[in-house]
N, C-alpha and C. Protein backbone atom coordinates (compact mmCIF):
# COMPACT_ATOMS: atom_id res chain seq x y z
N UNK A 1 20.46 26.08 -15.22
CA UNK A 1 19.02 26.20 -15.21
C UNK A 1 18.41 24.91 -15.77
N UNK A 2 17.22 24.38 -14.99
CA UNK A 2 16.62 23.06 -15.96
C UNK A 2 16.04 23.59 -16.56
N UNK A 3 15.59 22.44 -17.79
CA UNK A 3 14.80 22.37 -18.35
C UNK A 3 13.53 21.78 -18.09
N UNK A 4 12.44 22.15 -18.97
CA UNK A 4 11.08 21.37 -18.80
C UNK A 4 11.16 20.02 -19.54
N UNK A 5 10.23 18.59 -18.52
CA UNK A 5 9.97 17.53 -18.93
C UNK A 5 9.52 17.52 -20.27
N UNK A 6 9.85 16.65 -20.78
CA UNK A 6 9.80 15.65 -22.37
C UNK A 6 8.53 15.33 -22.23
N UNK A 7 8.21 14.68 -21.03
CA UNK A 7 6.97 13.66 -20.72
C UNK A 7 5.95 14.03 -21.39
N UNK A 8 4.67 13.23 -21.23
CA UNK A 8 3.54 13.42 -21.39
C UNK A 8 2.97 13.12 -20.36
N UNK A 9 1.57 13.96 -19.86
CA UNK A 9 0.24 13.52 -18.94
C UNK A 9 -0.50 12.57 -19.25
N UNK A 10 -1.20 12.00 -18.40
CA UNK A 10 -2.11 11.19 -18.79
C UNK A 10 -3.22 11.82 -19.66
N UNK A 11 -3.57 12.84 -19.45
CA UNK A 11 -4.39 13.54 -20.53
C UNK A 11 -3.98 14.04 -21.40
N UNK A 12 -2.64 14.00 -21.73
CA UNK A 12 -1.95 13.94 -23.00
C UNK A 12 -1.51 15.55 -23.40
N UNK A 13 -1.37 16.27 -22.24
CA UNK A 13 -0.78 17.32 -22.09
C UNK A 13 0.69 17.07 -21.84
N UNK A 14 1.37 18.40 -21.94
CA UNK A 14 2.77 18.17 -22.00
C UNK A 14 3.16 18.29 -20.36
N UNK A 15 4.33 17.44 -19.64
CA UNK A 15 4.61 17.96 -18.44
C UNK A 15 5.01 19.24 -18.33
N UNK A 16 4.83 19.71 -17.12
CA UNK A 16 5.39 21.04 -16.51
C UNK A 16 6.27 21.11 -15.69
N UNK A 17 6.92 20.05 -15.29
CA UNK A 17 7.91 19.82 -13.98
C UNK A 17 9.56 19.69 -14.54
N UNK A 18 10.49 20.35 -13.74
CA UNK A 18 11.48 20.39 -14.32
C UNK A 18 12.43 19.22 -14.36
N UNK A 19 12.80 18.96 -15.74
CA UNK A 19 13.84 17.68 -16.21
C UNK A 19 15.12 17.72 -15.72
N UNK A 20 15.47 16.37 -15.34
CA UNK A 20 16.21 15.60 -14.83
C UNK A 20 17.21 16.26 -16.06
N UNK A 21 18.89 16.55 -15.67
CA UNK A 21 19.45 17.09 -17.07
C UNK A 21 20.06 15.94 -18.15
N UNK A 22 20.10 14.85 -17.09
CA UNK A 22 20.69 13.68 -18.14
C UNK A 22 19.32 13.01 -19.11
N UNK A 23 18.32 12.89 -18.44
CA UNK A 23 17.69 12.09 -19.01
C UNK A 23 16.36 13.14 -20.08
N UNK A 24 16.00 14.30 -19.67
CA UNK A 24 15.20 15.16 -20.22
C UNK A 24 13.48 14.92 -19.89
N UNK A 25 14.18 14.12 -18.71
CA UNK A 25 12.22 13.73 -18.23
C UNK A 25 12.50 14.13 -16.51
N UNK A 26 11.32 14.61 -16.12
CA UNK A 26 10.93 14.86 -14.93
C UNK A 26 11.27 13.12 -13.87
N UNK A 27 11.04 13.63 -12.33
CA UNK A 27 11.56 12.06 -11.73
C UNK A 27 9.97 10.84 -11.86
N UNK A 28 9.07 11.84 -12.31
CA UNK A 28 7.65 11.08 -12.40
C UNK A 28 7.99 10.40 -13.47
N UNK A 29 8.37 10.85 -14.76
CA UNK A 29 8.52 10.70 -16.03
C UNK A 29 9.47 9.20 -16.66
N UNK A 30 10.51 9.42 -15.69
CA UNK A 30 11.89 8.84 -15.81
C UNK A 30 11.81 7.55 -15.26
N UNK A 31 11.85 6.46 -16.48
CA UNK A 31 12.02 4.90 -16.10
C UNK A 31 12.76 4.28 -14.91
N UNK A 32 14.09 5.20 -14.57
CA UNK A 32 14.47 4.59 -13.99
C UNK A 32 14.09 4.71 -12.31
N UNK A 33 12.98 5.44 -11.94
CA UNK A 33 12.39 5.58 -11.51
C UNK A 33 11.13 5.07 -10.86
N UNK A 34 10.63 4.21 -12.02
CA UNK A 34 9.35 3.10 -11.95
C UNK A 34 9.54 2.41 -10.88
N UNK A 35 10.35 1.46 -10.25
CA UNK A 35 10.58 1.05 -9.07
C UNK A 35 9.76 1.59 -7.98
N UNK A 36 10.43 2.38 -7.54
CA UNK A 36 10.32 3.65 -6.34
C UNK A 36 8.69 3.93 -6.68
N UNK A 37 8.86 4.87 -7.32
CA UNK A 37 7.09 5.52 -7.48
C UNK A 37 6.07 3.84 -7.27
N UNK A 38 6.81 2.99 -8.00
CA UNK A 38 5.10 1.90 -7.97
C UNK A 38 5.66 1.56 -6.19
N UNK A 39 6.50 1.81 -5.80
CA UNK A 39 6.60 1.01 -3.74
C UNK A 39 6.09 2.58 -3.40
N UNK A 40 6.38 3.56 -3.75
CA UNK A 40 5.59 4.77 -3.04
C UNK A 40 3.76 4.60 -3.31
N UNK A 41 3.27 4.69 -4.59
CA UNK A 41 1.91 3.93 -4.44
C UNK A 41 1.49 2.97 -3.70
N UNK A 42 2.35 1.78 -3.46
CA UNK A 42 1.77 0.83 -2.89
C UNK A 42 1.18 0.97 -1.35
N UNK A 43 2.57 1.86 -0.79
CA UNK A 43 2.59 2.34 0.34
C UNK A 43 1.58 3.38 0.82
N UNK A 44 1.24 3.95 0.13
CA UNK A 44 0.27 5.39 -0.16
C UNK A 44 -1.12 4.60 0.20
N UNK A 45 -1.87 3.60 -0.44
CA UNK A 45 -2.84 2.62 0.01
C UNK A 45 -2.63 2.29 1.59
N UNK A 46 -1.92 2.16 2.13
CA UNK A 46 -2.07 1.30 3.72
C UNK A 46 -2.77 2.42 4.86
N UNK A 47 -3.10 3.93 4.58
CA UNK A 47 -3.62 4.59 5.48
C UNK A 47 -5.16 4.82 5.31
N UNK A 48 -5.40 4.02 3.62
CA UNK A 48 -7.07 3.91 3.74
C UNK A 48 -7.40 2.59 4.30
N UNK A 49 -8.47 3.06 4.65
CA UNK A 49 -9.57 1.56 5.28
C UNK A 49 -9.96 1.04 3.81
N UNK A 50 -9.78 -0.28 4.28
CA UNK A 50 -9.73 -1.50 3.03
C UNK A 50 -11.12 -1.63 2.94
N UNK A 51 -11.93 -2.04 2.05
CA UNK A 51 -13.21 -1.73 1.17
C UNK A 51 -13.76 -2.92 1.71
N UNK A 52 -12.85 -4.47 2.10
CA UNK A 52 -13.36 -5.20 2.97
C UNK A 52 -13.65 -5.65 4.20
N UNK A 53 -12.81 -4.42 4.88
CA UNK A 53 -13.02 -3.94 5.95
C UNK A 53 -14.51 -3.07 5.96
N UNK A 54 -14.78 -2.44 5.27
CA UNK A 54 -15.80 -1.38 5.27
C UNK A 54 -17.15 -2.29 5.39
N UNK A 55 -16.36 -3.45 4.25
CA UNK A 55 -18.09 -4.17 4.13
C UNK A 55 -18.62 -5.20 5.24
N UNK A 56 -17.45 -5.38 6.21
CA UNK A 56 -17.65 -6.95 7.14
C UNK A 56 -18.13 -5.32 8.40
N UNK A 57 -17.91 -4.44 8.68
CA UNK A 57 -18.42 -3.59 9.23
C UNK A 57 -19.88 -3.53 9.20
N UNK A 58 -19.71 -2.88 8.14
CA UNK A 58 -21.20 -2.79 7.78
C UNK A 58 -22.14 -4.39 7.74
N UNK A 59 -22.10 -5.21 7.33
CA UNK A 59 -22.29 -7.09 7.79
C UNK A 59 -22.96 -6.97 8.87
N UNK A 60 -21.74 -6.32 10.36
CA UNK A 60 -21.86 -6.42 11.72
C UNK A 60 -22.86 -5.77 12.08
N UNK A 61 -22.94 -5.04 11.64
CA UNK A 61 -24.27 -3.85 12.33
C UNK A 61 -25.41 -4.05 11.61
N UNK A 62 -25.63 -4.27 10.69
CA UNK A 62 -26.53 -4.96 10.17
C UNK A 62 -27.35 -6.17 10.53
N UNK A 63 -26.59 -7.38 10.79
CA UNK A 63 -26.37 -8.21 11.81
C UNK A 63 -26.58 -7.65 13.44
N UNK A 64 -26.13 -6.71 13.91
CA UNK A 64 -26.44 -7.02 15.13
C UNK A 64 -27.83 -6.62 15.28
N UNK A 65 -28.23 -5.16 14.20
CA UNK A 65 -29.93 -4.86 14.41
C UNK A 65 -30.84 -5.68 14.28
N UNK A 66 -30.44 -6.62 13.25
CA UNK A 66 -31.67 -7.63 12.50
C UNK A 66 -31.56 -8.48 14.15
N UNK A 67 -30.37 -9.22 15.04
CA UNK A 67 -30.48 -9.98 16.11
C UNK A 67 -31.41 -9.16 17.12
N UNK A 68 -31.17 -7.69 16.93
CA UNK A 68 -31.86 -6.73 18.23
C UNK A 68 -33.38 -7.18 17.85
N UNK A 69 -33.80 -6.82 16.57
CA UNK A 69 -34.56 -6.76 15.45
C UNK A 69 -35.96 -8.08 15.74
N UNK A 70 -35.13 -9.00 15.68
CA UNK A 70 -36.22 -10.32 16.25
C UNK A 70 -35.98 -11.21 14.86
N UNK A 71 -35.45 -10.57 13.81
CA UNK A 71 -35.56 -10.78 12.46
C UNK A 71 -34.45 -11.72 11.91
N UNK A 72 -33.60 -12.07 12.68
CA UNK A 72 -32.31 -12.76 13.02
C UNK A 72 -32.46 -13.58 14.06
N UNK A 73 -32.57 -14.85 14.22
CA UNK A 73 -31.46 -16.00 15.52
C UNK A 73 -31.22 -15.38 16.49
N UNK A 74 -30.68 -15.43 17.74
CA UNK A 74 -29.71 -15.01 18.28
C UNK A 74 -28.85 -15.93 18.17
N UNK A 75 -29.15 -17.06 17.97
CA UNK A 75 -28.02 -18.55 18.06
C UNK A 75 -27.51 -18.20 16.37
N UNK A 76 -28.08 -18.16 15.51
CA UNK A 76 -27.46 -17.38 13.63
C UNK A 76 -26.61 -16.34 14.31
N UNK A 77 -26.99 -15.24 14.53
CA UNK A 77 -26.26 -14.23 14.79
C UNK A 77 -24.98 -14.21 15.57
N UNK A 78 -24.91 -15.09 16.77
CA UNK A 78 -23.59 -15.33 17.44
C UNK A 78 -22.84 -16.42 16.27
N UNK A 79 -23.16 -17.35 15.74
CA UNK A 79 -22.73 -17.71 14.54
C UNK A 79 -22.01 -17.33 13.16
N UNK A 80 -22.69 -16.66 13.29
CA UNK A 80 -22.51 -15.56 11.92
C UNK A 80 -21.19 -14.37 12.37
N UNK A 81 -21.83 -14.08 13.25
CA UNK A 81 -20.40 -12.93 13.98
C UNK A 81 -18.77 -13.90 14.47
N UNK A 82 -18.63 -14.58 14.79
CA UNK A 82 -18.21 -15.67 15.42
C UNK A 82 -17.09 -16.08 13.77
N UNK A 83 -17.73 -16.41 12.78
CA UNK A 83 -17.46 -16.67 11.51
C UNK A 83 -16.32 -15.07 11.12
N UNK A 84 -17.28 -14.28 11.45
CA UNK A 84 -16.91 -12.57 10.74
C UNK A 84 -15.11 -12.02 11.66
N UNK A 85 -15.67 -12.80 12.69
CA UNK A 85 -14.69 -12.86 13.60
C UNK A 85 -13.27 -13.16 13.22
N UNK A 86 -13.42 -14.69 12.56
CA UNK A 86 -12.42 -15.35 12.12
C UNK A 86 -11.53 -14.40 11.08
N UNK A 87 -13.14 -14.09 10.29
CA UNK A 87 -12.86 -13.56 8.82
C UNK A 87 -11.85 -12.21 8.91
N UNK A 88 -12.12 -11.89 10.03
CA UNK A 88 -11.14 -10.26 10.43
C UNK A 88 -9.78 -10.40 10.88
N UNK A 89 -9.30 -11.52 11.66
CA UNK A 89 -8.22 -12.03 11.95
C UNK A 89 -7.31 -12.66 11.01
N UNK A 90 -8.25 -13.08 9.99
CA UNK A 90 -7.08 -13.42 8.70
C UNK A 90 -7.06 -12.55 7.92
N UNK A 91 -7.82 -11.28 7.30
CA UNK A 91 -7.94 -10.19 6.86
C UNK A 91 -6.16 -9.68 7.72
N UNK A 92 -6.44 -9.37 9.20
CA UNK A 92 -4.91 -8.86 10.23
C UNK A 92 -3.98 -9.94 9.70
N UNK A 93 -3.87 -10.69 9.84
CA UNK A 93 -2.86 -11.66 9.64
C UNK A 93 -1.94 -11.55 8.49
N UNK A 94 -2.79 -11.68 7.27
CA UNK A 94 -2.70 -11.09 5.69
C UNK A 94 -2.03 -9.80 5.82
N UNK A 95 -2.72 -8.73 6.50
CA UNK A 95 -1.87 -7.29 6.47
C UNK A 95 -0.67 -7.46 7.04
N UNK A 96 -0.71 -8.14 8.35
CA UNK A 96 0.97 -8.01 8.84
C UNK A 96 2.31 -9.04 8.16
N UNK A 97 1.85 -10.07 7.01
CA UNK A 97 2.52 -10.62 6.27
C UNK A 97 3.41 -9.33 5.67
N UNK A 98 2.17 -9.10 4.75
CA UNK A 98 2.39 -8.13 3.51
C UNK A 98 3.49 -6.98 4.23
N UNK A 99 3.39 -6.73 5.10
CA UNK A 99 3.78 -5.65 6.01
C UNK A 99 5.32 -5.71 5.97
N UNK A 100 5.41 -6.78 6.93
CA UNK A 100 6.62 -7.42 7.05
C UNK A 100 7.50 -7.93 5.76
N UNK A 101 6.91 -8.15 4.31
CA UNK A 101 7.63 -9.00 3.86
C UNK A 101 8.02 -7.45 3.08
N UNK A 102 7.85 -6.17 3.23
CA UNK A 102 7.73 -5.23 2.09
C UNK A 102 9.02 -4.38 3.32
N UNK A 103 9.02 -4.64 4.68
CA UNK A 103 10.12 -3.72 5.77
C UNK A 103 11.14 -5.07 5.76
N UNK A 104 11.33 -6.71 4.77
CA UNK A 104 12.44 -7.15 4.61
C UNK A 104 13.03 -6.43 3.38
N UNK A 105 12.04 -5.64 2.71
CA UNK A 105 12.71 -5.74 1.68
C UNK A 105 13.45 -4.62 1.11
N UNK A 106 12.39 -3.83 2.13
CA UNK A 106 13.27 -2.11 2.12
C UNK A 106 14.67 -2.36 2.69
N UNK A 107 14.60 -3.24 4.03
CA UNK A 107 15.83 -3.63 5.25
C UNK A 107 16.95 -4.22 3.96
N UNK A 108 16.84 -5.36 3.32
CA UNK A 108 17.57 -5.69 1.83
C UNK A 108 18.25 -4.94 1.47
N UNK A 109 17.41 -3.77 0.55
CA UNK A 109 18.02 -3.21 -0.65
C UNK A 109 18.78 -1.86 0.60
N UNK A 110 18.77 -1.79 1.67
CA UNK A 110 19.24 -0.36 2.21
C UNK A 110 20.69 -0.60 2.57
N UNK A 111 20.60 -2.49 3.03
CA UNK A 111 21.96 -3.28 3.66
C UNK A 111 22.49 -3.47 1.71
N UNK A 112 22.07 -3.48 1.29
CA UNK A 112 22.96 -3.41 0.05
C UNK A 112 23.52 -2.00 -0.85
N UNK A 113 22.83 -1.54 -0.73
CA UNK A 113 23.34 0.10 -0.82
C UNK A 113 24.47 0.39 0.34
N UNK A 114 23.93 0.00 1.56
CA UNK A 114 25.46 0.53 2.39
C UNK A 114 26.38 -0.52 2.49
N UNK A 115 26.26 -1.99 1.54
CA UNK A 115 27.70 -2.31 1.72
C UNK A 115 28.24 -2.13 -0.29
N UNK A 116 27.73 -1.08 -1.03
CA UNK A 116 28.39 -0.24 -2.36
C UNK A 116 29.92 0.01 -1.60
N UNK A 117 30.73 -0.14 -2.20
CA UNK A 117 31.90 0.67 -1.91
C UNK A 117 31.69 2.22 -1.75
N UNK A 118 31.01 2.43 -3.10
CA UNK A 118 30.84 3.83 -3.38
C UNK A 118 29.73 4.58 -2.02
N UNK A 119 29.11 4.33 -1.36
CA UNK A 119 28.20 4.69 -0.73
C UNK A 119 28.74 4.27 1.03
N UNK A 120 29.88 4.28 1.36
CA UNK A 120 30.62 3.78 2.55
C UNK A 120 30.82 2.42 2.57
N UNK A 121 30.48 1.31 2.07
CA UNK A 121 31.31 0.38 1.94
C UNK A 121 31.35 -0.18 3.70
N UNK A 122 30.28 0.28 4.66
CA UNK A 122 30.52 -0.08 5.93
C UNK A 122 29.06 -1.28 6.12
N UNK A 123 29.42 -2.45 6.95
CA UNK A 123 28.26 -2.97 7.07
C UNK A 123 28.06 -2.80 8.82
N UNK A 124 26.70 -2.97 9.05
CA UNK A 124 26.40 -3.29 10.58
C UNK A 124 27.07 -4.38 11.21
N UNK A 125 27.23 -4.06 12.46
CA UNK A 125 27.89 -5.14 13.55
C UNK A 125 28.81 -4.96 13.89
C-alpha cells in the first residue's frame, strides 16, 4: 500500500497524492523528476496562441479599418502590413527552430536510453 506525499503545495498545504516508496514524495514532488515536468510545461504552452500573435492580429484589423476608414494611407497601410508581414514570418521561423531543436533533443536522450545495456542495448540501422 502507498503512502501519502511528504510534499508541500504551493499554498502550503500538505500533498494528497500517493508517494513514490523510495523517495516519500509524490512524482510532482520528487527532484528527480524536475527535468520531465519543466519539458512537460514547456510543451503544454505550444497549443496556446502566443500573446504576440494576438497583438500583430489585432495591429491588422485595426490597420485595415483605419485604411477602409480614410484615417490611414493606403500607401502607410500597405507599408505597415507589408512590415507586419515580415514580422509574422520570423515570429514562424523562431517557432519552427525552437520546435526542432526540442524533437533533437527528445530524438538524443531516447537514442541514448535505447543504446543502456540495461534497456536493450539495441541501436537503429
Amino acid at each position: 500500500m502507498s503512502s501519502i506525499c511528504t510534499g508541500t503545495k504551493r499554498d502550503g498545504s500538505s500533498c494528497t497524492l500517493p508517494s513514490n516508496e523510495s523517495s516519500g514524495l509524490c512524482w510532482a514532488h520528487d527532484p528527480a523528476n524536475a527535468e520531465r515536468r519543466r519539458r512537460g510545461q514547456s510543451r503544454g504552452g505550444r497549443n496556446k496562441p502566443s500573446r504576440e500573435l494576438q497583438t500583430i492580429k489585432q495591429r491588422l484589423s485595426d490597420l485595415a479599418d483605419a485604411v477602409l476608414e480614410g484615417s490611414v494611407d493606403k500607401g502607410v497601410g500597405a507599408v505597415a502590413s507589408q512590415i507586419y508581414n515580415v514580422y509574422l514570418r520570423a515570429v514562424e521561423l523562431e517557432r519552427k527552430v525552437r520546435e526542432t531543436e526540442e524533437i533533437t533533443q527528445r530524438l538524443d536522450e531516447l537514442e541514448a536510453l535505447l543504446a543502456r545495456p540495461d534497456q536493450g542495448g539495441r541501436r537503429w540501422g
